[in-house]
Protein backbone atom coordinates (compact mmCIF):
# COMPACT_ATOMS: atom_id res chain seq x y z
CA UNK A 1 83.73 20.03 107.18
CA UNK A 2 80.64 19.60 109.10
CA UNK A 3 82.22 16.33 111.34
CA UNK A 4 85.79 16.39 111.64
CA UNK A 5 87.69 14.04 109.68
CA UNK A 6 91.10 12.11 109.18
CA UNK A 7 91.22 11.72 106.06
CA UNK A 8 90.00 15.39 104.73
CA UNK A 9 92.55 16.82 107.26
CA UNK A 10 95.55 15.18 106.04
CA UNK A 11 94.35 16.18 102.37
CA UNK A 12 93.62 19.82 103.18
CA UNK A 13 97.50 20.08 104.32
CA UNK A 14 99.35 17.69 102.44
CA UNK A 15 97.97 18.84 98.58
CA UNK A 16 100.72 20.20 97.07
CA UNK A 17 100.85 24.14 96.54
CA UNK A 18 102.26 25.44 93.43
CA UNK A 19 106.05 22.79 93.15
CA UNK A 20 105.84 22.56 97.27
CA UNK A 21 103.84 21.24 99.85
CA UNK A 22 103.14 24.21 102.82
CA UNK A 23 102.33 22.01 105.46
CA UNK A 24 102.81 24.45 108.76
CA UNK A 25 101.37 27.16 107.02
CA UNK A 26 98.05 25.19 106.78
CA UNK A 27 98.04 23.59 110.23
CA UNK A 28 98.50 26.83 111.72
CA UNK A 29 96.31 28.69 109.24
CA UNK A 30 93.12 25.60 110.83
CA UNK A 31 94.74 26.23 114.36
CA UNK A 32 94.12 29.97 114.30
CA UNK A 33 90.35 29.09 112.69
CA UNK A 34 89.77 27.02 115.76
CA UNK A 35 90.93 29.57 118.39
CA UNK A 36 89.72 32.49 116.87
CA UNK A 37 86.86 31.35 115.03
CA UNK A 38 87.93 33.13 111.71
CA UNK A 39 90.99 32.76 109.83
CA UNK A 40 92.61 36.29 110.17
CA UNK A 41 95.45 36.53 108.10
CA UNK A 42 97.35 38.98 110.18
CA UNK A 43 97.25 36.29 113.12
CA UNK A 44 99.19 34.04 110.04
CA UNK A 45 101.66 36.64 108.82
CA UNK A 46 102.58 37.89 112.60
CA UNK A 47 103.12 33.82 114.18
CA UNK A 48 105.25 33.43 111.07
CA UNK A 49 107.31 36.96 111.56
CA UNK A 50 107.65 35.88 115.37
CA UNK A 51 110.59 33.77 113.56
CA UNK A 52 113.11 36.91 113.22
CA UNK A 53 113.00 37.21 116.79
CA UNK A 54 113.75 33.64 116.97
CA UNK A 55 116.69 33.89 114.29
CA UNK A 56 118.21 36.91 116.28
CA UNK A 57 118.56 34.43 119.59
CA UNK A 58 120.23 32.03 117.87
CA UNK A 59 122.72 34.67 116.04
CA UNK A 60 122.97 35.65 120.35
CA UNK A 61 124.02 32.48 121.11
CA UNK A 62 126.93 31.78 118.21
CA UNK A 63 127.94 35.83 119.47
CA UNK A 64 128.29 35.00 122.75
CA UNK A 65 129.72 31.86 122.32
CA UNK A 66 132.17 32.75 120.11
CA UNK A 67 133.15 35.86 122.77
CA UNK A 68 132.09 38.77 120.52
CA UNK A 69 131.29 42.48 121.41
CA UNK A 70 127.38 42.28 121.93
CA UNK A 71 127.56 44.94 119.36
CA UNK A 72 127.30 43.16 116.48
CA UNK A 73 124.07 41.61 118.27
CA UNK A 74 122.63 45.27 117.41
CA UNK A 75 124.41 44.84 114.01
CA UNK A 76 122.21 41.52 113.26
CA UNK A 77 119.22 43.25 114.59
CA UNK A 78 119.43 46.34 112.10
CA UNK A 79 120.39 43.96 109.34
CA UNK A 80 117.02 41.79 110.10
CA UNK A 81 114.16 44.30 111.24
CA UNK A 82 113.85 46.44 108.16
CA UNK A 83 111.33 47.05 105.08
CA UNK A 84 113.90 45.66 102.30
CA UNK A 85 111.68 42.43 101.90
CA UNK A 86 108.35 44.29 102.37
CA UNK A 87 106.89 41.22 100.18
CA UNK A 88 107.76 38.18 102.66
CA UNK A 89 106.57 40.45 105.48
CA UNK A 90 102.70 41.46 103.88
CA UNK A 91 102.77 38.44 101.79
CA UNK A 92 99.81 35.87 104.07
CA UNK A 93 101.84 32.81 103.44
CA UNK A 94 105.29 33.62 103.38
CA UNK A 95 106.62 34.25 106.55
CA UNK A 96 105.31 30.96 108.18
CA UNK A 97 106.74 29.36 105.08
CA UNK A 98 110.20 31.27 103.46
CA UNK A 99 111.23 33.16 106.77
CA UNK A 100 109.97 30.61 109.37
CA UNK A 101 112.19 27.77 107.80
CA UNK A 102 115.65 29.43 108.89
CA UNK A 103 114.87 29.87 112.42
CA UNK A 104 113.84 25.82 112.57
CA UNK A 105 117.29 25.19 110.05
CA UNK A 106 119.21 27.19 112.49
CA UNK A 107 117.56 25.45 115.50
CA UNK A 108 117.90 22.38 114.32
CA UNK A 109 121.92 22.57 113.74
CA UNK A 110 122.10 24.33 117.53
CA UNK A 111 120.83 20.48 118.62
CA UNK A 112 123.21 18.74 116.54
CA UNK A 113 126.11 19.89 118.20
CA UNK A 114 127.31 16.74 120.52
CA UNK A 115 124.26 14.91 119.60
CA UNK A 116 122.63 12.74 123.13
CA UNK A 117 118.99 11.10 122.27
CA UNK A 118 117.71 13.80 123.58
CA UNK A 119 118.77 16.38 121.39
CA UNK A 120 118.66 14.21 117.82
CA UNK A 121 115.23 14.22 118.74
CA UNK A 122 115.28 17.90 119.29
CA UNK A 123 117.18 18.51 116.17
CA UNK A 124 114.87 15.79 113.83
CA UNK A 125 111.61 17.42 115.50
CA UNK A 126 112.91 20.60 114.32
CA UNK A 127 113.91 19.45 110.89
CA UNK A 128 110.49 17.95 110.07
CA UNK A 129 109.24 21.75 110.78
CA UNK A 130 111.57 22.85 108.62
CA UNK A 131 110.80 20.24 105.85
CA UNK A 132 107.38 21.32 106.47
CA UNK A 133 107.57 24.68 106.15
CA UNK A 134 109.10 24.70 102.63
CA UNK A 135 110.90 23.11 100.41
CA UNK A 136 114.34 24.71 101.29
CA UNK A 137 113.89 23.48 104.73
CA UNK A 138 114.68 19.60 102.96
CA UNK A 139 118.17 20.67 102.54
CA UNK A 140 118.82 20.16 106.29
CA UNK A 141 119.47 16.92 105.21
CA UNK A 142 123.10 16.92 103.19
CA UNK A 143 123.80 20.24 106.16
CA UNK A 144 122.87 17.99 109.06
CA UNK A 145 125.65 15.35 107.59
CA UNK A 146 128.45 17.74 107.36
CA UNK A 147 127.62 19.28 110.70
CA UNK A 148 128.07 15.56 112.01
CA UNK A 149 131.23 14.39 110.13
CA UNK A 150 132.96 17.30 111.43
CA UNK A 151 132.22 16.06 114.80
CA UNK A 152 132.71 12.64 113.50
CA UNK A 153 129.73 11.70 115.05
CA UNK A 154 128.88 8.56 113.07
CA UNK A 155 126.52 6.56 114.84
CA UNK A 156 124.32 9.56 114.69
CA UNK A 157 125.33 10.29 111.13
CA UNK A 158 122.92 6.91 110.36
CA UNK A 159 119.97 8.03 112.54
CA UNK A 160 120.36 11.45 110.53
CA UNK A 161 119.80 10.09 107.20
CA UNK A 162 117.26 7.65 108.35
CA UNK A 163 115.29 9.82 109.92
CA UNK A 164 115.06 12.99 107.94
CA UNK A 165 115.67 10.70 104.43
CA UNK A 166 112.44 8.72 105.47
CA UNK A 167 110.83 12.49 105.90
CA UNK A 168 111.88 13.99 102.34
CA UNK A 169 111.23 11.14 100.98
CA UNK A 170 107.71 11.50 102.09
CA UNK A 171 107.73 15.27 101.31
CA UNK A 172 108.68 14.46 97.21
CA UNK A 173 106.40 11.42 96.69
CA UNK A 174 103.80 11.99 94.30
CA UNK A 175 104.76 15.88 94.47
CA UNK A 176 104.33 16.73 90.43
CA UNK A 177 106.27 19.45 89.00
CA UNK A 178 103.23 21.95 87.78
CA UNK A 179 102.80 22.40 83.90
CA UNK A 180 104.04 26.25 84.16
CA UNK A 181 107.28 25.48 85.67
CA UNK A 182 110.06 24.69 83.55
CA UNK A 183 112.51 21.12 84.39
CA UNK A 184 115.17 20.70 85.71
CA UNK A 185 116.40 19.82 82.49
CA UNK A 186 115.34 22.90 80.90
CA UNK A 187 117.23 25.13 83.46
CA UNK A 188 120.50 23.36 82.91
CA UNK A 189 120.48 23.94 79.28
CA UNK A 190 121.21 27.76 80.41
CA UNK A 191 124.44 27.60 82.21
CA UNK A 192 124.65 31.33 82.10
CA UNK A 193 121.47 32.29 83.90
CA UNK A 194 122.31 29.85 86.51
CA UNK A 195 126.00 31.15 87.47
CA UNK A 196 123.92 34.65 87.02
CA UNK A 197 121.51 33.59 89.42
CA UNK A 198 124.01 32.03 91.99
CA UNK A 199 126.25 35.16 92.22
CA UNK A 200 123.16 37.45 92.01
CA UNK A 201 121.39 35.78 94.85
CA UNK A 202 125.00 35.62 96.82
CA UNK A 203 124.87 39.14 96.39
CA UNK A 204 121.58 40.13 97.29
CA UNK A 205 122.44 42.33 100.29
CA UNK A 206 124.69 44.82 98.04
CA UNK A 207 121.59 45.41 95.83
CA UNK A 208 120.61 49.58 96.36
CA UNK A 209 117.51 48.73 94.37
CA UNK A 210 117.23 52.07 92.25
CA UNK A 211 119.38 54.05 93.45
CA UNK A 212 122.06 53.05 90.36
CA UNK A 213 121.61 52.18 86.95
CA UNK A 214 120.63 48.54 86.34
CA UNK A 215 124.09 47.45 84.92
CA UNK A 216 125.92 49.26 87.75
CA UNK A 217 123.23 47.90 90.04
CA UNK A 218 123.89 44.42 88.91
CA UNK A 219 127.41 44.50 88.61
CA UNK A 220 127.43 45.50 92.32
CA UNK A 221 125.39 42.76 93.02
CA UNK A 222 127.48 40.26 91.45
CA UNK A 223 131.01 41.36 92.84
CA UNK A 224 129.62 41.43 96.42
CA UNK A 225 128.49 37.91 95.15
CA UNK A 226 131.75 36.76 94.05
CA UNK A 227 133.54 38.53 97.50
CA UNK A 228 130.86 36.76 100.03
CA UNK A 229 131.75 33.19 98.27
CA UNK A 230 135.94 34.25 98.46
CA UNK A 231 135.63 34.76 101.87
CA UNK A 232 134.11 31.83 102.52
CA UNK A 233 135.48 28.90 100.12
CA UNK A 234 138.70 30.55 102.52
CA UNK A 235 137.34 29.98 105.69
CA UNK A 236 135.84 26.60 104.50
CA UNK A 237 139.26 25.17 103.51
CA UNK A 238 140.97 26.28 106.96
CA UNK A 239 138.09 24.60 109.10
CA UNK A 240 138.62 21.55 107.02
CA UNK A 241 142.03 21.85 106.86
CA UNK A 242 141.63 22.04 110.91
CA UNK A 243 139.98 19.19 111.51
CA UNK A 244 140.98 16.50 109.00
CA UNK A 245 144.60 17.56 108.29
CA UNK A 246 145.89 18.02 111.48
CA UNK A 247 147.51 15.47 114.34
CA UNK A 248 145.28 16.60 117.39
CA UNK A 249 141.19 15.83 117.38
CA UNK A 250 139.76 19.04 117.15
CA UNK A 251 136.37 19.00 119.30
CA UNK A 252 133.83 21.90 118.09
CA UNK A 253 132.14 24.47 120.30
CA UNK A 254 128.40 25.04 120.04
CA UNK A 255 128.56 28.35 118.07
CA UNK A 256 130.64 26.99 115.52
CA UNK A 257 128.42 24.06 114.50
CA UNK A 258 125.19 26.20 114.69
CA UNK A 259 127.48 28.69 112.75
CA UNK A 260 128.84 26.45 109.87
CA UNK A 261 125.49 24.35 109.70
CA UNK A 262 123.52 27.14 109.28
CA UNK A 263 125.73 28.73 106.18
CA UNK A 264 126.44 24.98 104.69
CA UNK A 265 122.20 25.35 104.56
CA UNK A 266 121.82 28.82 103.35
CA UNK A 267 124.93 28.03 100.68
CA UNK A 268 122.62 24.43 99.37
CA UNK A 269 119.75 26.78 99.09
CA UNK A 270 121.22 29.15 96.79
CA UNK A 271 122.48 26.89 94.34
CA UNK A 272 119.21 25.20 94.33
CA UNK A 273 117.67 28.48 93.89
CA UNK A 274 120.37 29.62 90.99
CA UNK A 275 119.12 26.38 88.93
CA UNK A 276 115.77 25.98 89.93
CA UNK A 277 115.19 29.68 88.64
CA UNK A 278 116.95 29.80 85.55
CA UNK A 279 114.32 30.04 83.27
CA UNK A 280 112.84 32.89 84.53
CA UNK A 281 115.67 34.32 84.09
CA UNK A 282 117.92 37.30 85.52
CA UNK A 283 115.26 39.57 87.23
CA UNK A 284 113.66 36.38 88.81
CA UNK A 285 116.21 36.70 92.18
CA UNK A 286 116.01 40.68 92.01
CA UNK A 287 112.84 41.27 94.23
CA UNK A 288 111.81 42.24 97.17
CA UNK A 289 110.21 38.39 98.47
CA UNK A 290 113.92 37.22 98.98
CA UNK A 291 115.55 39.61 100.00
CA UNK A 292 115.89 38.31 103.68
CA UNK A 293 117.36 34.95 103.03
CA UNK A 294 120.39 37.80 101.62
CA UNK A 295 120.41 39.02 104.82
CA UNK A 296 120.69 36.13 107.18
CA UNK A 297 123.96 34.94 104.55
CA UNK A 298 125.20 38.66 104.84
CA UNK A 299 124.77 38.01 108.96
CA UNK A 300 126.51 34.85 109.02
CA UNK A 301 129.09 35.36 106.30
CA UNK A 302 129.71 38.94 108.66
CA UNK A 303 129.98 36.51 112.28
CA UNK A 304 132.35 34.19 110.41
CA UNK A 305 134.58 36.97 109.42
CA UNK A 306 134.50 38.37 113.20
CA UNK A 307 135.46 34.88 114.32
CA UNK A 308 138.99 34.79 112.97
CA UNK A 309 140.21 38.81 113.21
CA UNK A 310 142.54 39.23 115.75
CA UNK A 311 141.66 40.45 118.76
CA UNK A 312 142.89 43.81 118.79
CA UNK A 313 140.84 44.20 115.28
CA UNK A 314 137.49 42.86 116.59
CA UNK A 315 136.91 46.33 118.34
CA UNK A 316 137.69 48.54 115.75
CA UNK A 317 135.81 46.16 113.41
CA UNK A 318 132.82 45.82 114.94
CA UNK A 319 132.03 49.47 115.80
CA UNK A 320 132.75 50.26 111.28
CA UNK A 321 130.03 46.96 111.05
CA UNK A 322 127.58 48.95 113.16
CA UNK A 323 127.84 51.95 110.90
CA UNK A 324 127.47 50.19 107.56
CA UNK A 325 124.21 48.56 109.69
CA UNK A 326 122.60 51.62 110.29
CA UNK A 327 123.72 52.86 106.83
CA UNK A 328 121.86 49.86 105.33
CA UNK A 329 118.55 49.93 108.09
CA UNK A 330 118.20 53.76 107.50
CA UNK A 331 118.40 53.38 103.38
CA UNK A 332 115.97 50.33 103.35
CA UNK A 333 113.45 53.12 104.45
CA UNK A 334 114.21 55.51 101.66
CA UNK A 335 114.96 53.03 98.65
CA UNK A 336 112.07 50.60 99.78
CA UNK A 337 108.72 52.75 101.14
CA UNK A 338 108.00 53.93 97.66
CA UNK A 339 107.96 50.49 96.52
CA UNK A 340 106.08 49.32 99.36
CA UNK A 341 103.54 52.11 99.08
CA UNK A 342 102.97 51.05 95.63
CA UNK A 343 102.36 47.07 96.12
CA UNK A 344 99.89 48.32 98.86
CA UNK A 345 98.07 50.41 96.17
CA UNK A 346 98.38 47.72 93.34
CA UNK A 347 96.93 44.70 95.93
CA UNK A 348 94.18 46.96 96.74
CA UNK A 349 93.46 48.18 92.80
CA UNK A 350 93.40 44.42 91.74
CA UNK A 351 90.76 43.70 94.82
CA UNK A 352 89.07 46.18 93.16
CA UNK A 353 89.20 45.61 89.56
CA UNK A 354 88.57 42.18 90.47
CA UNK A 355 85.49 43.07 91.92
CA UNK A 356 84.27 45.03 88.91
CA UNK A 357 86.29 42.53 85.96
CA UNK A 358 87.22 39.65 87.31
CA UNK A 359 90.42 40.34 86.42
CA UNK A 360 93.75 40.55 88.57
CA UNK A 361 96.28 42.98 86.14
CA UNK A 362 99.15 43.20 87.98
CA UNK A 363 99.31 38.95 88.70
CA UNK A 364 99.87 37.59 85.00
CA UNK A 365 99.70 34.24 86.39
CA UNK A 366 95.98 34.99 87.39
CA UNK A 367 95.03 34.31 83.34
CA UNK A 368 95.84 30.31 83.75
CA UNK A 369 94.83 30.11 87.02
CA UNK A 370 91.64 32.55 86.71
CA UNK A 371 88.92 30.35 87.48
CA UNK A 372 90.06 28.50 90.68
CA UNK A 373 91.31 31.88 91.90
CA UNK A 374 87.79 33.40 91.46
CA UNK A 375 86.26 30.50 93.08
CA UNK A 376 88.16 30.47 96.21
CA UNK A 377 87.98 34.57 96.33
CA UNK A 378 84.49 34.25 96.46
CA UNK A 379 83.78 31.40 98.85
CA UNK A 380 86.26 33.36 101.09
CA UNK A 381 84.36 36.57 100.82
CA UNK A 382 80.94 34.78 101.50
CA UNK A 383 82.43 33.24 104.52
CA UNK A 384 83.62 36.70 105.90
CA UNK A 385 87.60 35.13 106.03
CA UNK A 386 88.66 37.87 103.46
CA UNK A 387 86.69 41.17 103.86
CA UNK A 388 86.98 44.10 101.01
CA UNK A 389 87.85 46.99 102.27
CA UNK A 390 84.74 49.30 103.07
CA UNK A 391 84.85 51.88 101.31
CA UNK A 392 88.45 51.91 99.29
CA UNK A 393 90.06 54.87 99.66
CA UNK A 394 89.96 55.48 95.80
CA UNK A 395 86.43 54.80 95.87
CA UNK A 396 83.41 57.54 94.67
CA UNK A 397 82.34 60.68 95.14
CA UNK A 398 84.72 62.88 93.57
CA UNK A 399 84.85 66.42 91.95
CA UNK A 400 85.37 66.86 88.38
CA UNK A 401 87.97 69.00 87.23
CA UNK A 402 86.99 69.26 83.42
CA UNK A 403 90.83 70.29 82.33
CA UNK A 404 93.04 67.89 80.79
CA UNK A 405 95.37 65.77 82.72
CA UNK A 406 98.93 65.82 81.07
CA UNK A 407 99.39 62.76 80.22
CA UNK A 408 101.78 60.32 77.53
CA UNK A 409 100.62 57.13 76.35
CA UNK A 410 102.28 54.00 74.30
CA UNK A 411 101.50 50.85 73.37
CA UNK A 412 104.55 48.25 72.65
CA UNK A 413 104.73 44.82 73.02
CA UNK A 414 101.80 44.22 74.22
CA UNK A 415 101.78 46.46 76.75
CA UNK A 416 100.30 49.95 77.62
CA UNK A 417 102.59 52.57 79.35
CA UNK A 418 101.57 56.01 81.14
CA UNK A 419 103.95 58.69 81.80
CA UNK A 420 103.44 62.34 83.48
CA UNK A 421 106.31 64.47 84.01
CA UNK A 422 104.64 67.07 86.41
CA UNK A 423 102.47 65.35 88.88
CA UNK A 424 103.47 65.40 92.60
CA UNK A 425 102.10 63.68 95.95
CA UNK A 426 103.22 63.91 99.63
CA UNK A 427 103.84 60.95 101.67
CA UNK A 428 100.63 60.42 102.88
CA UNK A 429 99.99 56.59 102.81
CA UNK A 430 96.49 56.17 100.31
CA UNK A 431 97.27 59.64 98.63
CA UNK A 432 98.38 59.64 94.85
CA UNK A 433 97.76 59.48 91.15
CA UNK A 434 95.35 56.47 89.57
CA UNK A 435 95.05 55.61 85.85
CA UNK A 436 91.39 54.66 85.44
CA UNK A 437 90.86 52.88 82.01
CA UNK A 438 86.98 53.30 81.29
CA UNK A 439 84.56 51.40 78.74
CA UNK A 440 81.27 50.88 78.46
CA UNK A 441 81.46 47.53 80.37
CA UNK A 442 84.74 47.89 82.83
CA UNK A 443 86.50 50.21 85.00
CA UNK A 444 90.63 49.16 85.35
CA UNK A 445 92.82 50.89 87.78
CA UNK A 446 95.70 51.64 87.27
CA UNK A 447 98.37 52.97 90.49
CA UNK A 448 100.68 55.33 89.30
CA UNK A 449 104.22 54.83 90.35
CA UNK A 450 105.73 58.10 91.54
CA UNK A 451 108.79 59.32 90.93
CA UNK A 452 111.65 59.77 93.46
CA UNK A 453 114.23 62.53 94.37
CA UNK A 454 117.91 61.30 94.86
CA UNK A 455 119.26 60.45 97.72
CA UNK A 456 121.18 63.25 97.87
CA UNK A 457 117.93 65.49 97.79
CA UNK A 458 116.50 63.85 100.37
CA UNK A 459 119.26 64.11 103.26
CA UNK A 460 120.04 67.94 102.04
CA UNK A 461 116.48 68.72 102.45
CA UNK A 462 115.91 66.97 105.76
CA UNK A 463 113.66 64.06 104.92
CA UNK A 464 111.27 66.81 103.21
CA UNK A 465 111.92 66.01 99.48
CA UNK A 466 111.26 62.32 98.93
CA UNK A 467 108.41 61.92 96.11
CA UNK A 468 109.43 64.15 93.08
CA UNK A 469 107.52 65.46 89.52
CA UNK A 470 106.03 62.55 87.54
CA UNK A 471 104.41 59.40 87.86
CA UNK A 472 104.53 56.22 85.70
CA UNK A 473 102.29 53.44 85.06
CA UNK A 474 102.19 50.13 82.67
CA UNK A 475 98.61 47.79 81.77
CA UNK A 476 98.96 44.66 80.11
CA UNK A 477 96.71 44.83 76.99
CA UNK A 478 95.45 41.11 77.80
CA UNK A 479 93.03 42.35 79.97
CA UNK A 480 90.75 45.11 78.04
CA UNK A 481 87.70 43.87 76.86
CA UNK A 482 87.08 43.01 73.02
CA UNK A 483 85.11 45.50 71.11
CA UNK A 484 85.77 48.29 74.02
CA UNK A 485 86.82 51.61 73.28
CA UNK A 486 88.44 52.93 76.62
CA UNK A 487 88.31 56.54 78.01
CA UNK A 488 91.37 57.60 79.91
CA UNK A 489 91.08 59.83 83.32
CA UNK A 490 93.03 60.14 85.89
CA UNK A 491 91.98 60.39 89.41
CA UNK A 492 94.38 62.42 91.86
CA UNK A 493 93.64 61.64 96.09
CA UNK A 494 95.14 64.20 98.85
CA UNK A 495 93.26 63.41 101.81
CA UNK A 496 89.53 63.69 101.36
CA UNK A 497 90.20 65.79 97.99
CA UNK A 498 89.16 63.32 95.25
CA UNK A 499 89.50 64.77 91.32
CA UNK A 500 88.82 63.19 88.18
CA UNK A 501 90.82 64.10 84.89
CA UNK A 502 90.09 63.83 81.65
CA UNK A 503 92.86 63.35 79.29
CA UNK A 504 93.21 63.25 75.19
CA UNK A 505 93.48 59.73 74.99
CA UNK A 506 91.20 56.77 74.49
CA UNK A 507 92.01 53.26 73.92
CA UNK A 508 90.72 51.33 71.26
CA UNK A 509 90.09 47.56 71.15
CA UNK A 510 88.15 46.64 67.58
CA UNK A 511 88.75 43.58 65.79
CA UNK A 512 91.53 42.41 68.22
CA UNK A 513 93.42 45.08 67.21
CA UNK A 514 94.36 47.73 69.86
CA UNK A 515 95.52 51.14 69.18
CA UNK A 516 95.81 54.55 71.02
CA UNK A 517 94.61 57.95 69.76
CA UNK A 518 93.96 61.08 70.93
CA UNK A 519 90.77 62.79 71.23
């Protein structure tokens, strides 16, 4: 905008992204522009991750108010400050939008507690943050009640609703549900995937990724689900039983509301998820993006536990908690770097692709949404607020090597697979194998995904064996060319050492009609 105005400012944050509106994320993202003259999405992703620190105070304050061993401080730590959800970390919007809105939840249930006018202003201020933040942060609402019928605190109970109703309200009007997103409707006609869902996303701290087979993985996953929501339907009916069933007024410390409000929140949040979500059905919780909101439940759900052992267990207790925490911060670095290395190669493979195609392959969404992306990908790149990388690490020159690459190749469904048995990289951040699909009129890359020892390799060799023989990758046929016949190579990087393979394939794309043969 060339002269600031009103009207354009209020647009530019309040247009709806995706089925949400990300309010803070914007403000902050013009705030940094202001200050530092550029938007620089690390400034974004690092105010936003400022948040954990934030969440780990008020996990301090319900420890120490609830006279626990500081150790279990150091448990919350190790169970918040690790690679597990590598996406919400690297991801530019997400941490001032899906992390960020549990530390202003949290904070706004700490001000609750024996409400004055000065903090249900606190505690609305911080709810409108939340609210703003994302969507999940509206379900301080129906939280915010319960926190302040348990302290029967029902003038304040009114102001509540008022206030924050009046807020959400605002939030939802004329917010559309996009065309690509199934109703609400839709979702409850598959009662299944939604008790899936709930249990799986309950769960999500038992997940060991793939370290098991999928149906032990998930079966894991939902047990620890079905345990988590035991303990605390349990819990739940003593508090209740507590402070409604019994002849003296029960009056609530600090911890417990910030405690109980907190997991009331978290609890809405993953039943809205478990419906919301149903449609995309059982691998749509499994990922790496929300991973941490299975964390902060696995921290609370862990604190509520502590609160009612007996004393002479606490000890004991806490020091077996602090072993299962490092067990669980130590394997989130074996299970989840390969991973992590990988979505850094794929985001910098579709930059590049882009570049070449104007195609994103690993982002299916990027087919119905291909034309605004491009657009705002290129203004940004004029403007110097995203710069390519200069030169990619993958890019030219590199030395031939005129043998044939090993290499299997399949086309199902739509979809092209890669598979070599015999391939091996070290650890080496940009180093590894690249598919590179070549026609006359496009160059796609293609990251392989290497192959892992076993745990069990890994500790008995020291931390030396972690990437083992063979590599994988998978294309989606949508985005080759018509009337291209593709050339396979392969393109290995170990430091400066660039080769290109040839292989015995080539892919064929005639008449809409794909096939692979060999050469």
């Amino acid at each position: 905008m060339p002269h600031f105005s009103w009207n354009e400012f209020v647009k530019i944050i309040w247009t709806q992204d995706d089925e949400r509106r990300i309010v803070l994320d914007r403000v902050i993202a013009l705030l940094i522009y202001a200050v530092h003259g550029s938007l620089d999405l690390r400034i974004q992703m690092f105010v936003g991750l400022l948040s954990i620190i934030g969440l780990l105070y008020f996990f301090y304050t319900i420890i120490k108010g609830a006279q626990l061993p500081a150790i279990l401080l150091l448990c919350c730590a190790l169970l918040l400050f690790h690679i597990q959800y590598y996406e919400a970390i690297f991801w530019g919007m997400i941490p001032l939008q899906h992390i960020i809105v549990y530390f202003f939840a949290i904070g706004t249930f700490y001000n609750l507690y024996s409400p004055t006018p000065v903090r249900i202003i606190t505690a609305v201020l911080m709810g409108i943050l939340a609210i703003f933040s994302d969507i999940s942060g509206t379900f301080v609402l129906p939280a915010g009640i319960a926190v302040l019928i348990l302290q029967r605190q029902w003038k304040y109970v009114a102001i509540w609703v008022i206030a924050m109703g009046a807020m959400i309200w605002l939030y939802y009007h004329n917010l559309e549900i996009p065309a690509y997103r199934p109703k609400l409707s839709d979702n409850f006609a598959h009662p299944k995937l939604i008790i899936y869902n709930f249990l799986a996303f309950s769960g999500l701290p038992a997940d060991v990724n793939t370290l098991f087979a999928h149906t032990n993985r998930v079966t894991l996953i939902l047990f620890a689900g079905m345990i988590f929501w035991g303990v605390l339907f349990y819990y739940a009916f003593l508090l209740l039983k507590h402070s409604f069933f019994s002849h003296d007024i029960y009056v609530f410390p600090r911890w417990k509301i910030t405690l109980w409000g907190s997991i009331i929140h978290l609890s809405i949040i993953i039943i809205a998820f478990a419906v919301g979500r149903a449609m995309d059905g059982p691998e749509a919780v499994l990922i790496s993006r929300y991973k941490h909101i299975g964390f902060i439940w696995l921290i609370l759900i862990s604190i509520l536990v502590f609160t009612h052992l007996k004393s002479n267990y606490i000890q004991l207790g806490s020091k077996i908690w602090l072993g299962i925490s490092l067990c669980i911060f130590g394997f989130s670095y074996f299970e989840y770097l390969a991973p992590l290395d990988f979505y850094y190669k794929e985001r910098n493979t579709d930059i590049y692709g882009w570049q070449h195609n104007r195609a994103l392959p690993s982002s299916p969404i990027y087919v119905s949404l291909k034309s605004a992306v491009d657009t705002i990908t290129e203004q940004a790149i004029a403007s110097g607020i995203y710069q390519l990388p200069e030169p990619y690490f993958f890019d030219k020159p590199y030395q031939v090597d005129s043998s044939r690459f090993p290499l299997n190749v399949d086309y199902n469904d739509s979809i092209l697979s890669f598979h070599n048995e015999t391939y091996t990289r070290n650890t080496v951040k940009n180093d590894g194998a690249y598919i590179v699909l070549k026609s006359a009129t496009q160059n796609h890359i293609i990251p392989g995904r290497q192959k892992r020892f076993s745990l069990k390799s890994y500790l008995f060799s020291m931390g030396n064996k972690y990437y083992a023989n063979g590599f994988t990758g998978s294309f989606s046929a949508a985005y080759l060319s018509p009337d291209q016949v593709y050339d396979i190579y392969i393109v290995t990087i170990e430091g400066h050492k660039k080769l290109v393979h040839p292989t015995k394939y080539q892919i064929s794309n005639i008449n809409s009609q794909i096939s692979v043969k060999e050469i």
